[in-house]
PDB file of N, CA and C in Angstrom:
ATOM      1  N   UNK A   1     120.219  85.167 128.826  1.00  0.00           N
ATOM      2  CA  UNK A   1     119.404  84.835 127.668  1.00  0.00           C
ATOM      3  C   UNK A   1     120.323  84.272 126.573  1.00  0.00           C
ATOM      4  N   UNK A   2     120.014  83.530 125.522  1.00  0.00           N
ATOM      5  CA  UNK A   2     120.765  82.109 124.875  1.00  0.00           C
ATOM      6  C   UNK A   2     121.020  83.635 123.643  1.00  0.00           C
ATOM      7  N   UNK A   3     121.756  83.653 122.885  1.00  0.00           N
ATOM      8  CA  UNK A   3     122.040  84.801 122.261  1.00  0.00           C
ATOM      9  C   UNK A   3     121.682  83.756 120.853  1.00  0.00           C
ATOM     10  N   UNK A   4     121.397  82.881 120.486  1.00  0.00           N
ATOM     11  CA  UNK A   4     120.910  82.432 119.232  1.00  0.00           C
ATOM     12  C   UNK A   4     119.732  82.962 119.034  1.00  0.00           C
ATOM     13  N   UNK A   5     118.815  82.604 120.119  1.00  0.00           N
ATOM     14  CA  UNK A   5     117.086  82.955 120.557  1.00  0.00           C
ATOM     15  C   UNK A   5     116.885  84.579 120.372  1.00  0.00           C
ATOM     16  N   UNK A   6     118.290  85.251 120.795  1.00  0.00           N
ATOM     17  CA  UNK A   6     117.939  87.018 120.415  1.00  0.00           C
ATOM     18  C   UNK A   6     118.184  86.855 119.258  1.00  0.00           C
ATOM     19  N   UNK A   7     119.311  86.326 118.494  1.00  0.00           N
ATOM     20  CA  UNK A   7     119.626  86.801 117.341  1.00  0.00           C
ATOM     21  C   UNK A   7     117.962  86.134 116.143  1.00  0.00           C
ATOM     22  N   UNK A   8     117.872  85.176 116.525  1.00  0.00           N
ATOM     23  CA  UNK A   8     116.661  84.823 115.849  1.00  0.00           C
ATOM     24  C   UNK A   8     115.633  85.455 115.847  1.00  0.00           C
ATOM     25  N   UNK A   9     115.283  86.210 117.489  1.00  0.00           N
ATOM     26  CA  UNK A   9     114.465  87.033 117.092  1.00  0.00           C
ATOM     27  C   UNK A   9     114.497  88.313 116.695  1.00  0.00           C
ATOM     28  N   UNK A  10     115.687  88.521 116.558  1.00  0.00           N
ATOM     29  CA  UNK A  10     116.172  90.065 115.557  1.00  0.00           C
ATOM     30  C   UNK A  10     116.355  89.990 113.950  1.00  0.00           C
ATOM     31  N   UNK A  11     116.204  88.866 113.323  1.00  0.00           N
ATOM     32  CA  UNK A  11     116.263  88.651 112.293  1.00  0.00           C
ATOM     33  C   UNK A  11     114.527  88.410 111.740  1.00  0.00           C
ATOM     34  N   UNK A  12     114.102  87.910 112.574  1.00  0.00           N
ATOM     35  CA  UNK A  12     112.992  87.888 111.902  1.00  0.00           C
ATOM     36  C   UNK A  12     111.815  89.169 112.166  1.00  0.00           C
ATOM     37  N   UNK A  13     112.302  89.705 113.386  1.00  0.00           N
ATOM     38  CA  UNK A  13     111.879  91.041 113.007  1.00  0.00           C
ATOM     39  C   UNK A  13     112.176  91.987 112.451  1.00  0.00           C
ATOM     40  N   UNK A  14     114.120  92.322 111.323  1.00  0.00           N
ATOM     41  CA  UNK A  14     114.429  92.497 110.250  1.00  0.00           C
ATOM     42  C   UNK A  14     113.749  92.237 109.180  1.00  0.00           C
ATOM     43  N   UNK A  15     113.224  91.050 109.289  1.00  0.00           N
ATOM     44  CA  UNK A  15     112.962  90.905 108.074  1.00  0.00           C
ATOM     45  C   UNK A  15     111.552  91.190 107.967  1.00  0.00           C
ATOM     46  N   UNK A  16     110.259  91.292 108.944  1.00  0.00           N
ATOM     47  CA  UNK A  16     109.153  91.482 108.567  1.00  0.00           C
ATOM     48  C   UNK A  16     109.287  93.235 108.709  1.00  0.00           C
ATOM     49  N   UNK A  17     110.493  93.785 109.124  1.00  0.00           N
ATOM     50  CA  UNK A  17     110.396  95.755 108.573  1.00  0.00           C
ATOM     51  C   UNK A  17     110.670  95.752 107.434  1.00  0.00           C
ATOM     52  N   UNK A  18     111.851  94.621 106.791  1.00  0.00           N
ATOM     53  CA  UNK A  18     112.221  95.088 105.430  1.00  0.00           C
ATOM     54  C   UNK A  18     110.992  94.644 104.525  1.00  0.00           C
ATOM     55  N   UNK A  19     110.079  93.828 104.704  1.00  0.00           N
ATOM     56  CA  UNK A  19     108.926  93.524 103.571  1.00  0.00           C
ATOM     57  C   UNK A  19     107.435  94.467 104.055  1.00  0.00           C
ATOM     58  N   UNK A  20     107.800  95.465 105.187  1.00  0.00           N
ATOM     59  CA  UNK A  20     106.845  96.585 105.271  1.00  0.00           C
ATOM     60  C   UNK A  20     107.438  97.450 104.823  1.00  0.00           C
ATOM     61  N   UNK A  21     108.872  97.507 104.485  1.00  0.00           N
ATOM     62  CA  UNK A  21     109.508  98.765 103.858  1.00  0.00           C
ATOM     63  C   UNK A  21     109.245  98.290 102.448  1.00  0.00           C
ATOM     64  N   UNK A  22     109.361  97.259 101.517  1.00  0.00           N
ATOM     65  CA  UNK A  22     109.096  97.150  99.946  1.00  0.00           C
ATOM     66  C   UNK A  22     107.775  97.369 100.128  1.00  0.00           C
ATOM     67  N   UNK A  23     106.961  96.877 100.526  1.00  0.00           N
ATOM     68  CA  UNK A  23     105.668  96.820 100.235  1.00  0.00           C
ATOM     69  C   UNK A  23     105.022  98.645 100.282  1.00  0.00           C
ATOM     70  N   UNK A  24     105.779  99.554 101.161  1.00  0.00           N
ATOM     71  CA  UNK A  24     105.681 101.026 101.302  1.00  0.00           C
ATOM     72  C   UNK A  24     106.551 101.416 100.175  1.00  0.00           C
ATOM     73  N   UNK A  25     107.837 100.767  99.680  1.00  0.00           N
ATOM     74  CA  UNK A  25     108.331 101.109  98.247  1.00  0.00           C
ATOM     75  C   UNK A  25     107.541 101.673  97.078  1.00  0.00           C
ATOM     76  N   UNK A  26     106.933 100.057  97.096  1.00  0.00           N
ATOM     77  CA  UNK A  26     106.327  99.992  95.426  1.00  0.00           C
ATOM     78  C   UNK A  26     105.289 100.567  95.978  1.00  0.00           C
ATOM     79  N   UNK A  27     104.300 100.425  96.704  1.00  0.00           N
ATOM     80  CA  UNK A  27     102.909 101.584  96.894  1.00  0.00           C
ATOM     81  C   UNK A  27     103.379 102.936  96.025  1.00  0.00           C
ATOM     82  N   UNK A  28     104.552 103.730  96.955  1.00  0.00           N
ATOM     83  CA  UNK A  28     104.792 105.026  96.951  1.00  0.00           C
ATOM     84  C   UNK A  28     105.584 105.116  95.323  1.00  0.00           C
ATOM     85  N   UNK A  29     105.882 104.011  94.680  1.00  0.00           N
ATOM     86  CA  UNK A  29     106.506 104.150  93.428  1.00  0.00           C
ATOM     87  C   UNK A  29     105.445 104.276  92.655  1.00  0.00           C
ATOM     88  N   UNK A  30     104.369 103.448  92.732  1.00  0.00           N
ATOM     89  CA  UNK A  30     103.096 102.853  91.722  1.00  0.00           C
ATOM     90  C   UNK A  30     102.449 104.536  91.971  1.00  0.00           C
ATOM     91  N   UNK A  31     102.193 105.275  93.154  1.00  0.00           N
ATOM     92  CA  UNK A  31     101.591 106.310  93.106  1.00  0.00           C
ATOM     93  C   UNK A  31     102.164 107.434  92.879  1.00  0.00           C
ATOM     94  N   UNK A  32     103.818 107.781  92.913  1.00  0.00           N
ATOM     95  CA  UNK A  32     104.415 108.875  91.876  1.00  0.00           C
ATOM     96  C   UNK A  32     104.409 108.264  90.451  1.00  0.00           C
ATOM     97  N   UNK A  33     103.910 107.014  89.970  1.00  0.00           N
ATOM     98  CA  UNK A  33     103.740 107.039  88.458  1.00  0.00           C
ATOM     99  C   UNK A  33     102.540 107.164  88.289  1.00  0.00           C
ATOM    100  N   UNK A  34     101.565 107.087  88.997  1.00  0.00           N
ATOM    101  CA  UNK A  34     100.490 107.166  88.619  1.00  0.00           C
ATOM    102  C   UNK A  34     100.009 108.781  88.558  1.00  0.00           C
ATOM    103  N   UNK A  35     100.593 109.569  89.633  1.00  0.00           N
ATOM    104  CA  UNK A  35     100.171 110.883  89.222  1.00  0.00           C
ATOM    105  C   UNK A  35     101.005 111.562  88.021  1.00  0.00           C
ATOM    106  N   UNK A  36     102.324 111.163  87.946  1.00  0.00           N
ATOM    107  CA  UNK A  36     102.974 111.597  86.863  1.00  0.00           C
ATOM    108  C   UNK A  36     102.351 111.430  85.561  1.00  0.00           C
ATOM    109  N   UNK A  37     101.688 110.130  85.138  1.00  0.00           N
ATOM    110  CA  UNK A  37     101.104 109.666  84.067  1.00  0.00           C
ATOM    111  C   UNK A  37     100.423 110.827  84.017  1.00  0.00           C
ATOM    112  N   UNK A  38      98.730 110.799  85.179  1.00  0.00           N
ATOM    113  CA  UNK A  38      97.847 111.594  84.930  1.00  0.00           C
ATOM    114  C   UNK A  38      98.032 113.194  84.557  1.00  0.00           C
ATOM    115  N   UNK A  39      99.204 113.789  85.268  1.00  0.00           N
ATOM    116  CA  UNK A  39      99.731 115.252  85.180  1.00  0.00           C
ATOM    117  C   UNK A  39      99.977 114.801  83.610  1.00  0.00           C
ATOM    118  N   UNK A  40     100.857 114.146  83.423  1.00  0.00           N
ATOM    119  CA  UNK A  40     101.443 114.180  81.279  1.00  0.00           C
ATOM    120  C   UNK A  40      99.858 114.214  80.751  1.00  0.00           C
ATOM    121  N   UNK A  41      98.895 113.563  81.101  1.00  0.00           N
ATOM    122  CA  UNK A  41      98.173 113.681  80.560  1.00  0.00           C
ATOM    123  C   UNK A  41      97.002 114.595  80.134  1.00  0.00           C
ATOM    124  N   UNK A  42      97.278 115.405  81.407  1.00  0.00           N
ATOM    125  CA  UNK A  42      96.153 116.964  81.536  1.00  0.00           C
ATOM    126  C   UNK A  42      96.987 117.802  80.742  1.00  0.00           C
ATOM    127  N   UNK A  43      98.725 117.464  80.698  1.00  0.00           N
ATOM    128  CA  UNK A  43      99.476 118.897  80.048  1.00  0.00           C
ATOM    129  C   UNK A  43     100.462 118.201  79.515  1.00  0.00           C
ATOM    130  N   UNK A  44     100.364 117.140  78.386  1.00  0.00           N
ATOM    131  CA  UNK A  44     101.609 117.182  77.603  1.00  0.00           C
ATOM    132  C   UNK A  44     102.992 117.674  77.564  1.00  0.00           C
ATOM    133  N   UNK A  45     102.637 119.323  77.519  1.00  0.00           N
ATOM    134  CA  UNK A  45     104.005 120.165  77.126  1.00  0.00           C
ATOM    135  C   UNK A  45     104.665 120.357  78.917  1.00  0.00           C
ATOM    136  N   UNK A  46     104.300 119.762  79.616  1.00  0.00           N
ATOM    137  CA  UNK A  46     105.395 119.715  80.799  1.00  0.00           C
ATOM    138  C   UNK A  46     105.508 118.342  81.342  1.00  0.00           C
ATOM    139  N   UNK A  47     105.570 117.513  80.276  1.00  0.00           N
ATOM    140  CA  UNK A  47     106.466 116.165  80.384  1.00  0.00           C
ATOM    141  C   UNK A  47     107.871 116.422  81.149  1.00  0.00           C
ATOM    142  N   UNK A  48     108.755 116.898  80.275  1.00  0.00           N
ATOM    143  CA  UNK A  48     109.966 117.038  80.439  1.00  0.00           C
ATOM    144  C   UNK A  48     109.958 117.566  82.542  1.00  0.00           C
ATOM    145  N   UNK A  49     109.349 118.835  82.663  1.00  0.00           N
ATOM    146  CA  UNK A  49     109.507 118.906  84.585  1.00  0.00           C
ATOM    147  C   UNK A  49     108.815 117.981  85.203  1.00  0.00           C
ATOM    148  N   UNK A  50     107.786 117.439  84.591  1.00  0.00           N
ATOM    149  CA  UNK A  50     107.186 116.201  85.726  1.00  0.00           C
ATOM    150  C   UNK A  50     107.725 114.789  85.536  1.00  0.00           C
ATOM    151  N   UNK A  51     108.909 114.695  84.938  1.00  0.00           N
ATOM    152  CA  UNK A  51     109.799 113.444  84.835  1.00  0.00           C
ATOM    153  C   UNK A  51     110.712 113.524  85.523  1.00  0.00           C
ATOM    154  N   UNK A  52     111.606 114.866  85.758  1.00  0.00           N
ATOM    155  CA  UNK A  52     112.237 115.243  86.537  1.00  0.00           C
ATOM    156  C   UNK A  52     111.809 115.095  88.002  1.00  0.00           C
ATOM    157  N   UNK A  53     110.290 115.650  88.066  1.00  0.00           N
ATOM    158  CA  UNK A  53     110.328 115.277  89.768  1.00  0.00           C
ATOM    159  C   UNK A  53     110.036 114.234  90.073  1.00  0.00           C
ATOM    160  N   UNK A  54     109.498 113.364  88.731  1.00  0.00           N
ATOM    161  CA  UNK A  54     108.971 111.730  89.234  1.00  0.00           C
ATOM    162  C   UNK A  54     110.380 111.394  89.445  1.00  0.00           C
ATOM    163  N   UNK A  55     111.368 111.156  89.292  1.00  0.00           N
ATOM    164  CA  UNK A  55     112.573 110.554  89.706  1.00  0.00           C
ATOM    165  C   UNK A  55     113.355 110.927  90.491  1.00  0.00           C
ATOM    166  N   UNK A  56     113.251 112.257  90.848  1.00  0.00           N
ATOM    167  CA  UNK A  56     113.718 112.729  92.435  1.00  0.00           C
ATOM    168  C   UNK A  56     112.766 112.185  93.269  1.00  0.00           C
ATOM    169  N   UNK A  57     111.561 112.132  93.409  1.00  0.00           N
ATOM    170  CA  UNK A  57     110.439 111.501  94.658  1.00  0.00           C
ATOM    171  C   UNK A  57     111.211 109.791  94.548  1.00  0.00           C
ATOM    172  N   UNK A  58     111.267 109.195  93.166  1.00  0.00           N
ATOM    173  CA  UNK A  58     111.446 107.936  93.421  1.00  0.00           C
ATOM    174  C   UNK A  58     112.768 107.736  94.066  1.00  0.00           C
ATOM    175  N   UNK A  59     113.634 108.617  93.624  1.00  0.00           N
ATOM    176  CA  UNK A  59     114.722 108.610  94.177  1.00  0.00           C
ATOM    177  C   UNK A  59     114.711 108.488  95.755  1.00  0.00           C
ATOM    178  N   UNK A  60     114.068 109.632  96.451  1.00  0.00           N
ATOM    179  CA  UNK A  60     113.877 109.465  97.922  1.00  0.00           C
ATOM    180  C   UNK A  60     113.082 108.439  98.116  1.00  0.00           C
ATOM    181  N   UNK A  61     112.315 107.895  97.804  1.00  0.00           N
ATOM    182  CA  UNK A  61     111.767 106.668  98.139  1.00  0.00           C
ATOM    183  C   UNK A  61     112.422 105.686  98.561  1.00  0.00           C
ATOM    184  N   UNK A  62     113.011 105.392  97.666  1.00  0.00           N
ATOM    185  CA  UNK A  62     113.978 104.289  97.506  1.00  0.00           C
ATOM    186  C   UNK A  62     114.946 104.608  98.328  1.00  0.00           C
ATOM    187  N   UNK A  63     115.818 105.784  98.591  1.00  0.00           N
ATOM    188  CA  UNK A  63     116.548 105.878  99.466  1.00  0.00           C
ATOM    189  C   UNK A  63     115.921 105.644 100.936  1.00  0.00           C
ATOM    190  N   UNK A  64     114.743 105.629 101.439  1.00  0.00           N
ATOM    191  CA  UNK A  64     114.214 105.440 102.618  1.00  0.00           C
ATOM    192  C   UNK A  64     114.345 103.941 103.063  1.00  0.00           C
ATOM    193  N   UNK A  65     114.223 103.445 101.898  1.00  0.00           N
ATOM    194  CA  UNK A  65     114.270 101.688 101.956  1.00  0.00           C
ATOM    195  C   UNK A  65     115.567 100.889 102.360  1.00  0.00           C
ATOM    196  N   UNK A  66     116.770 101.844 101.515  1.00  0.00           N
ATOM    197  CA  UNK A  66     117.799 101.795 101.847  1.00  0.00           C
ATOM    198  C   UNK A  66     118.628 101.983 103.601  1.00  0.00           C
ATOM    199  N   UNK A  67     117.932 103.044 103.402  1.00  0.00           N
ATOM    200  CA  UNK A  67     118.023 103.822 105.283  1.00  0.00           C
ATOM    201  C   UNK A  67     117.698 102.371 105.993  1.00  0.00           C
ATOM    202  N   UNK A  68     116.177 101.816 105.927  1.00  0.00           N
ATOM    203  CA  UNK A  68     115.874 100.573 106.475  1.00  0.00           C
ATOM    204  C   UNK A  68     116.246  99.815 106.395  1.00  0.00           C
ATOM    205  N   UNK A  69     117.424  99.355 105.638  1.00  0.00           N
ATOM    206  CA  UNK A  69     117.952  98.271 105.699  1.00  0.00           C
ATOM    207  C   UNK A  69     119.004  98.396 105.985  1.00  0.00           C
ATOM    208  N   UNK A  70     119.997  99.422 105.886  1.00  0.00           N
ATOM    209  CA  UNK A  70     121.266  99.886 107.016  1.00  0.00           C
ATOM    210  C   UNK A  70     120.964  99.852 108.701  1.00  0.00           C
ATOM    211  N   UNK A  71     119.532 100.318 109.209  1.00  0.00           N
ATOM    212  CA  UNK A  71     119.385 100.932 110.321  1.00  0.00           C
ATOM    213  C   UNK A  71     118.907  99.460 110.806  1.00  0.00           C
ATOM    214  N   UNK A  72     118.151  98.263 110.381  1.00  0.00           N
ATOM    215  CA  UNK A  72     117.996  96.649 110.347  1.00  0.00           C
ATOM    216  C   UNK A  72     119.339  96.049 110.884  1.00  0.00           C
ATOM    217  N   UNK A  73     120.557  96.439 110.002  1.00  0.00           N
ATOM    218  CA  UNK A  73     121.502  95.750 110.566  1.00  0.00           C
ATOM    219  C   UNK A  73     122.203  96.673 111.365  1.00  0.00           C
ATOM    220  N   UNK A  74     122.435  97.511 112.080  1.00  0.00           N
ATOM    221  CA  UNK A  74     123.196  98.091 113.099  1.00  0.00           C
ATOM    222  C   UNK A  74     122.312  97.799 114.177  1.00  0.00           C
ATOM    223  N   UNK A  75     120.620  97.803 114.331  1.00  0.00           N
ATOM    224  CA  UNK A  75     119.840  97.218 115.574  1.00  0.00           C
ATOM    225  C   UNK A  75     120.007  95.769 115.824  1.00  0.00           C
ATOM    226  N   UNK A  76     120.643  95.062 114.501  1.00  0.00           N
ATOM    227  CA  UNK A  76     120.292  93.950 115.126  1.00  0.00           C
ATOM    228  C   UNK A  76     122.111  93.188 115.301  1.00  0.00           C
ATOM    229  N   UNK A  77     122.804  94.171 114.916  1.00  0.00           N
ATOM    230  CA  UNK A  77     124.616  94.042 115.514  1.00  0.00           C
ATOM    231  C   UNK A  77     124.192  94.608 117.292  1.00  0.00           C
ATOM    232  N   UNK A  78     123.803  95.745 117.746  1.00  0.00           N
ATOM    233  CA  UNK A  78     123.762  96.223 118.952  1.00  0.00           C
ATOM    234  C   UNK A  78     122.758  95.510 119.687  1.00  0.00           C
ATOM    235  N   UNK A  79     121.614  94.629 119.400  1.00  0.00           N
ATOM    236  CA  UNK A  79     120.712  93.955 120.099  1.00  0.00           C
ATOM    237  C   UNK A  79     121.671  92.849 120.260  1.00  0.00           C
ATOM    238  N   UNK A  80     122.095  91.940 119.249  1.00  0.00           N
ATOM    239  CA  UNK A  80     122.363  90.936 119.768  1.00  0.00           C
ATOM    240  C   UNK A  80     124.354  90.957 120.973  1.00  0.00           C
ATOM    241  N   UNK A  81     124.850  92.588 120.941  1.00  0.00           N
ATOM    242  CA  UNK A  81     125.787  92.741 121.570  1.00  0.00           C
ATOM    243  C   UNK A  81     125.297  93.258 123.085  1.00  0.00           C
ATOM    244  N   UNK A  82     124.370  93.681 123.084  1.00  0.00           N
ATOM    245  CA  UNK A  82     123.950  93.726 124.864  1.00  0.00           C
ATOM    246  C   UNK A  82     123.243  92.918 125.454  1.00  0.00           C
ATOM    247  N   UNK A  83     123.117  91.404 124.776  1.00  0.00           N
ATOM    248  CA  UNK A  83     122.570  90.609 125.362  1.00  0.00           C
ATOM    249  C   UNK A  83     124.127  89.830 126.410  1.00  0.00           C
ATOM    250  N   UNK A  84     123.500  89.564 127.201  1.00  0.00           N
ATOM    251  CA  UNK A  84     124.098  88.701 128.635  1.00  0.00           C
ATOM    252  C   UNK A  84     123.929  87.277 128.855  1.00  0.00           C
ATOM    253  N   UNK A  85     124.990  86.804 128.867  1.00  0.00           N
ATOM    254  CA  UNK A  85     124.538  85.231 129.224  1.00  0.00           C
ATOM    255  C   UNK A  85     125.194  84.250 128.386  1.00  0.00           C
TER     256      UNK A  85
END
């Protein structure tokens, strides 16, 4: 198999995980602000702990995205190294 033709098709299936991974980003960002908002808004006086956990959740979020785009390029270094030909 022509190893351009794998690598092409490992890149472009990189790239349509990494724009299902933003697009699962900002969802999961837009909806820890959106409950954070609503929580500040039922209880004011625990702003201060529900800011704290809105930015640890975003934090892991975002680190998941990250994960996906490390784990993108080591599949697509080892796909295009066991190809033959």
């Amino acid at each position: 198999m022509n190893h351009a033709l794998v690598l092409q098709g490992a890149l472009i299936a990189f790239g349509v995980a990494l724009a299902g991974g933003a697009v699962g980003v900002g969802m999961g960002d837009g909806l820890v602000g959106n409950a954070t908002i609503a929580g500040i808004a039922r209880q004011p006086q625990s702003r201060a702990q529900l800011q704290v956990v809105m930015f640890l959740i975003i934090g892991l979020v975002e680190a998941s995205y990250f994960i996906n785009l490390a784990l993108g390029f080591y599949f697509i270094t080892a796909v295009v190294q066991n190809v033959t030909g």
